[in-house]
C-alpha atoms as a PDB file:
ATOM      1  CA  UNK A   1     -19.998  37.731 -65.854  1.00  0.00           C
ATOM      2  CA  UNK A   2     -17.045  35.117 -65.203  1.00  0.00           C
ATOM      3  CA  UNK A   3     -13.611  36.221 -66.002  1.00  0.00           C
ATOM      4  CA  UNK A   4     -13.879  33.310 -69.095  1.00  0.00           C
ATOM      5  CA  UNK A   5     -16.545  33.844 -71.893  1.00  0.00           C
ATOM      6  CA  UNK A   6     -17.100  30.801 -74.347  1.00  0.00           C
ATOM      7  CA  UNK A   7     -17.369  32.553 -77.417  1.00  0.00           C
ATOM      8  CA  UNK A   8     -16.460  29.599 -79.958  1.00  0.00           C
ATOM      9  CA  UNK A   9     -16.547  26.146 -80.401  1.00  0.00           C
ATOM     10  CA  UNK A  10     -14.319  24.665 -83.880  1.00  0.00           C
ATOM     11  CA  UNK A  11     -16.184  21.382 -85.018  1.00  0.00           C
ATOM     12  CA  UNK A  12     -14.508  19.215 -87.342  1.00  0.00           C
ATOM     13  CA  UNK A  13     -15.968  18.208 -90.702  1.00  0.00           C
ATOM     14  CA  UNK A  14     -15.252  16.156 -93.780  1.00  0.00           C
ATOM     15  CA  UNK A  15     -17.702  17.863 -95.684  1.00  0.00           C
ATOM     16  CA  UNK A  16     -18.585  21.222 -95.184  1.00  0.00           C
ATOM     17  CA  UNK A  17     -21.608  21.633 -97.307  1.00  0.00           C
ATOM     18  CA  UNK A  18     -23.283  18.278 -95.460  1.00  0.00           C
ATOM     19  CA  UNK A  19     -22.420  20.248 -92.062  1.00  0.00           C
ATOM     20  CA  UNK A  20     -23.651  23.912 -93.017  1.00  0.00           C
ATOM     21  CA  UNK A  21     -26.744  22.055 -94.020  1.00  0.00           C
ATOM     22  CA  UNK A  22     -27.195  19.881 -90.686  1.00  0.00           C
ATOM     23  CA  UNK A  23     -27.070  23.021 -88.458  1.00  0.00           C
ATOM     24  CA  UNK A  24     -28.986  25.492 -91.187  1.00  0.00           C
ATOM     25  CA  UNK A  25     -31.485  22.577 -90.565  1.00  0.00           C
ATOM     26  CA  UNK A  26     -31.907  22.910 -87.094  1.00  0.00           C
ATOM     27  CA  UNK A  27     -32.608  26.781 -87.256  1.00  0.00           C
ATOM     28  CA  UNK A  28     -29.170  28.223 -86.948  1.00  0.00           C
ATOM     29  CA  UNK A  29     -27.834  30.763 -89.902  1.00  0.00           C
ATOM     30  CA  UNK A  30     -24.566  30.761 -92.073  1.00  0.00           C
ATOM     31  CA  UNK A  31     -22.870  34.057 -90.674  1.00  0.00           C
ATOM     32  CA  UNK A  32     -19.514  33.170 -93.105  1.00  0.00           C
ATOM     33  CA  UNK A  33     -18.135  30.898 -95.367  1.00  0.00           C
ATOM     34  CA  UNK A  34     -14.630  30.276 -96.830  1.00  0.00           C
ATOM     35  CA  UNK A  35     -14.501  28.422 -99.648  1.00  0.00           C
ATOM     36  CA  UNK A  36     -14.944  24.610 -99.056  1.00  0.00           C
ATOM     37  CA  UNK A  37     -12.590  24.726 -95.598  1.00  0.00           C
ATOM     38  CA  UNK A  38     -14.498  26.638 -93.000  1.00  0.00           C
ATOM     39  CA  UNK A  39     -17.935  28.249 -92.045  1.00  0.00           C
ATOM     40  CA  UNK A  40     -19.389  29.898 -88.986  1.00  0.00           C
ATOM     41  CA  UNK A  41     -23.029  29.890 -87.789  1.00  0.00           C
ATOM     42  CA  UNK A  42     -24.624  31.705 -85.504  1.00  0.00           C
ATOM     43  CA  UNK A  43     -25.409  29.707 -82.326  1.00  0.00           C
ATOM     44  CA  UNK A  44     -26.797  32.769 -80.216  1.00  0.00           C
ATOM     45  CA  UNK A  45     -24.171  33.903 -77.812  1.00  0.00           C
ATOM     46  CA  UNK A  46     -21.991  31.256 -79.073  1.00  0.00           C
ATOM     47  CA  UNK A  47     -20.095  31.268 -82.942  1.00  0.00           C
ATOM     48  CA  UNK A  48     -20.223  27.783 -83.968  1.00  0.00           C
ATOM     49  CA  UNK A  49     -17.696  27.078 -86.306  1.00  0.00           C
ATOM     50  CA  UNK A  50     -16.857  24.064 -88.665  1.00  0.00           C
ATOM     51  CA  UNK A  51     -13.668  23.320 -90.485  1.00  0.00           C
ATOM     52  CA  UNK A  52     -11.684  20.887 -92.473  1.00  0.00           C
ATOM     53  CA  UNK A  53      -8.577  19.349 -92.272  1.00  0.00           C
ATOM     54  CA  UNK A  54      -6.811  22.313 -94.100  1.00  0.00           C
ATOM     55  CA  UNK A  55      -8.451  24.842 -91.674  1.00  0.00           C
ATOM     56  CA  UNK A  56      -9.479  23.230 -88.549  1.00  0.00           C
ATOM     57  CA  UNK A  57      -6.443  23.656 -85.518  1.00  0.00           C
ATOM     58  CA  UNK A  58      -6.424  20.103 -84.261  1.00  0.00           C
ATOM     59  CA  UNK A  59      -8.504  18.001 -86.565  1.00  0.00           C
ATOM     60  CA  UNK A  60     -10.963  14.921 -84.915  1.00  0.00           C
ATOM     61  CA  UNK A  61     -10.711  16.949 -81.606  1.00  0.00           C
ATOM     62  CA  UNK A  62     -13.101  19.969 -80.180  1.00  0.00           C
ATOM     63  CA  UNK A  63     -12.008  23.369 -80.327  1.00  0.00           C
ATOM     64  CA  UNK A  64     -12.977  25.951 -77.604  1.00  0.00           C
ATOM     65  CA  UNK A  65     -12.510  29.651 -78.323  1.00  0.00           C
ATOM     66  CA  UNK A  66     -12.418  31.434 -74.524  1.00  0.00           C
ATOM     67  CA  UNK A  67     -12.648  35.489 -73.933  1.00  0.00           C
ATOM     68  CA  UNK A  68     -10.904  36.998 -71.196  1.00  0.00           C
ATOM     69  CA  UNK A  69      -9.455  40.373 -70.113  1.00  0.00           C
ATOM     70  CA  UNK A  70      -6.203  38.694 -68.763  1.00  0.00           C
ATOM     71  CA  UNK A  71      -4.576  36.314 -71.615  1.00  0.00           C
ATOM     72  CA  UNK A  72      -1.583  36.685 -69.478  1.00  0.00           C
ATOM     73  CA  UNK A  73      -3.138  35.587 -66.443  1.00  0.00           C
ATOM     74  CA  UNK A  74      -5.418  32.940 -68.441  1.00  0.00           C
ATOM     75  CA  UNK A  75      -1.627  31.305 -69.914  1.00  0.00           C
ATOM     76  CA  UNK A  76      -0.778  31.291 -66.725  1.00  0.00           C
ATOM     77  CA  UNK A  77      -3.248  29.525 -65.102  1.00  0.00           C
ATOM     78  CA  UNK A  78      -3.058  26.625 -67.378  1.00  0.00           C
ATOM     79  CA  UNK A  79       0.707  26.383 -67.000  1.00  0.00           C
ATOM     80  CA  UNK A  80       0.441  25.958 -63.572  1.00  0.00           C
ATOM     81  CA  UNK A  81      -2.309  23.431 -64.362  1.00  0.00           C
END
């Protein structure tokens, strides 16, 4: 294993009942909804995730959620870009 694990990846939706029902459709499951904001399906290793507006951290843009041991060292990294 890398010292980075995907783990995540935020979608952005307009409609989250269209969305949940796109990805049920191509075999993956609901693991969690919130209300009409945000949902998370399971995409194997990877957590799939689709939110509005309200909930979604940058809206229109792709979201990747990243494990690591060293957040410090991770911040870092990208600073020094």
């Amino acid at each position: 294993m890398s010292d980075y694990e995907v783990k995540m990846v935020v979608l952005s939706t307009d409609n989250l009942d269209e969305s949940i029902a796109f990805y049920e459709g191509l075999g993956m499951s609901l693991k969690f909804r919130d209300g009409a904001q945000y949902a998370a399906l399971d995409g194997g290793p990877i957590t799939l995730a689709l939110a509005t507006p309200i909930d979604h951290p940058i809206h229109g843009q792709v979201v990747v959620g990243i494990k690591t041991a060293d957040v410090d060292g991770a911040a870092k990294a990208i600073e020094a870009g």
